[in-house]
Protein backbone atom coordinates (compact mmCIF):
# COMPACT_ATOMS: atom_id res chain seq x y z
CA UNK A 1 36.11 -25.43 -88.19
CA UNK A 2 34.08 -27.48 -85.83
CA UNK A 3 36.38 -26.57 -82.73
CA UNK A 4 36.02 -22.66 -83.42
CA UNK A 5 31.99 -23.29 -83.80
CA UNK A 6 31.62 -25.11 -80.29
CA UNK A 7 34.04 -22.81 -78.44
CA UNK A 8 31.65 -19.93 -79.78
CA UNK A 9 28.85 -21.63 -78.69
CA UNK A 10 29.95 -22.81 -75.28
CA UNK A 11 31.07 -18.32 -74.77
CA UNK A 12 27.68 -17.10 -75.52
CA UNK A 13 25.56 -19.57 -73.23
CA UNK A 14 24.65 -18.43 -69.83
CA UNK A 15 25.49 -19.87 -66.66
CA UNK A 16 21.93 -20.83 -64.91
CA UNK A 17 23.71 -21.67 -61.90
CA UNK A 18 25.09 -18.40 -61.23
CA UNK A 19 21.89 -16.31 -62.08
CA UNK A 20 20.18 -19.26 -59.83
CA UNK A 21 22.41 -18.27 -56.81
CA UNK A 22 22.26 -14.24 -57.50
CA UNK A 23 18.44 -14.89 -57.25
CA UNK A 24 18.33 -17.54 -54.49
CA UNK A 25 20.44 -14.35 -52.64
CA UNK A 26 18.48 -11.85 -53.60
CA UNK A 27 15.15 -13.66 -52.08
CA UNK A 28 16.55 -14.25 -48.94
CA UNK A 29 18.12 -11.12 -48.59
CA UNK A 30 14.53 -9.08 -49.22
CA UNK A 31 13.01 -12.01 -46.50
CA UNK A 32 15.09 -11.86 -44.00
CA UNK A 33 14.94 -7.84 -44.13
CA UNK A 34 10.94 -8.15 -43.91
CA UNK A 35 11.63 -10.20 -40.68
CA UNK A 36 10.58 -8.52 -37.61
CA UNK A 37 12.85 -10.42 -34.99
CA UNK A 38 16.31 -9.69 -36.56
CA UNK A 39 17.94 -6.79 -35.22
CA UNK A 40 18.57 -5.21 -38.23
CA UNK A 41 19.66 -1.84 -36.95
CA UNK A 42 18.79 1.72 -38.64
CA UNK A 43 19.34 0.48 -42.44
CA UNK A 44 17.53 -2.64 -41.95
CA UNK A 45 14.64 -0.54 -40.09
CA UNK A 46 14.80 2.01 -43.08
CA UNK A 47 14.56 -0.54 -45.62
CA UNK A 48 11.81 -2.33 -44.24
CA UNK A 49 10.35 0.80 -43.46
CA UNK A 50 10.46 1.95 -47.06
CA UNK A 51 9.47 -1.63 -48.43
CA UNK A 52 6.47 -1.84 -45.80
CA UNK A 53 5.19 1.75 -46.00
CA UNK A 54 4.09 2.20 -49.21
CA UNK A 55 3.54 -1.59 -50.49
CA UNK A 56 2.40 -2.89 -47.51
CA UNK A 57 1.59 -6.23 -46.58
CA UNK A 58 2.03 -7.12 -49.94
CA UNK A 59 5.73 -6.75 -49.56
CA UNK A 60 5.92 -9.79 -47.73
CA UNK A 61 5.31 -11.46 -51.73
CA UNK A 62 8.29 -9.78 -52.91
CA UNK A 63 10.59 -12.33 -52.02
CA UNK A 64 8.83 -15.56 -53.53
CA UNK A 65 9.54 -14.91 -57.11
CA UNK A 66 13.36 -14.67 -56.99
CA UNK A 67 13.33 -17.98 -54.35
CA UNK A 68 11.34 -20.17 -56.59
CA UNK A 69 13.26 -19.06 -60.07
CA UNK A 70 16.49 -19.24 -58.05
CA UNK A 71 15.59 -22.54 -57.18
CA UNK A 72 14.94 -23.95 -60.30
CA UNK A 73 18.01 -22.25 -62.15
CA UNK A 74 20.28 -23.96 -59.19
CA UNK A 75 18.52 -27.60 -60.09
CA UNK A 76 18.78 -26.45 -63.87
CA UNK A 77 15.03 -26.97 -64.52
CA UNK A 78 14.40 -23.59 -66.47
CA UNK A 79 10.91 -23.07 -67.19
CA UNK A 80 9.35 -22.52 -70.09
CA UNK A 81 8.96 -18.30 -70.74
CA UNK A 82 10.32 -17.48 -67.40
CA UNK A 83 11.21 -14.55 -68.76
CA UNK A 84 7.94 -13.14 -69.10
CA UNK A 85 6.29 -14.14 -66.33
CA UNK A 86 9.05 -12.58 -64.39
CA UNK A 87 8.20 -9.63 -65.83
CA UNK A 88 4.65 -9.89 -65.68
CA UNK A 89 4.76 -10.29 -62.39
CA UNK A 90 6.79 -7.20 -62.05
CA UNK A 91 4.27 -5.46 -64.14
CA UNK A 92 1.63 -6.41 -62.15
CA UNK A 93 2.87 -5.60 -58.83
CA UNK A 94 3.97 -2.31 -60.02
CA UNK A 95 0.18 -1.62 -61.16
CA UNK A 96 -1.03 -2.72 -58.08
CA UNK A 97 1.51 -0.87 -55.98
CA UNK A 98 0.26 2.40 -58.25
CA UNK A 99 -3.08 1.55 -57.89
CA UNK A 100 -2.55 1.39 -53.66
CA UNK A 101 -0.64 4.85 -54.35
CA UNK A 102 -3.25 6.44 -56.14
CA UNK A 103 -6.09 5.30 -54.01
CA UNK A 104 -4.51 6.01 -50.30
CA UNK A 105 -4.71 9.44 -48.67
């Protein structure tokens, strides 16, 4: 009975490392398309068109959030309700990004 209960346990746990990486990646893949240097060609130039255009200089944030929680999932240092400041942060810059919408010409 104790065998079955830690193999159950050990199935429904997530890996930290691997969501660590996916956002590590994803940071650095939104950074390096906000760089200006890289020749990124026409989809690099549309995406940081798109990302630039509308958000603006404030684009230039998106990237910090997934490189700092990436980093601490890879060291395993999860912090406390990262869950909800991830998404508060979301929430926020969505506001602000409708707020910029709203209030440009």
């Amino acid at each position: 009975m104790a065998r079955g209960s830690k193999a159950k346990r050990k199935t429904q746990t997530l890996d930290i490392e691997a969501i660590g990486l996916v956002l590590l990646a994803l940071g650095i893949f939104v950074a390096g398309m906000l760089v200006p240097v890289l020749p990124s060609g026409e989809l690099g130039l549309t995406a940081r068109a798109l990302l630039l255009g509308p958000i603006g200089w404030g684009a230039y944030l998106l990237p910090l959030p997934p490189l700092v929680l990436g980093g601490f999932f890879l060291l395993r240092r999860v912090p406390q309700g990262w869950g909800r400041v991830l998404l508060g942060y979301l929430v926020l810059g969505a506001g602000l990004w409708l707020i910029l919408v709203l209030v440009a010409p």
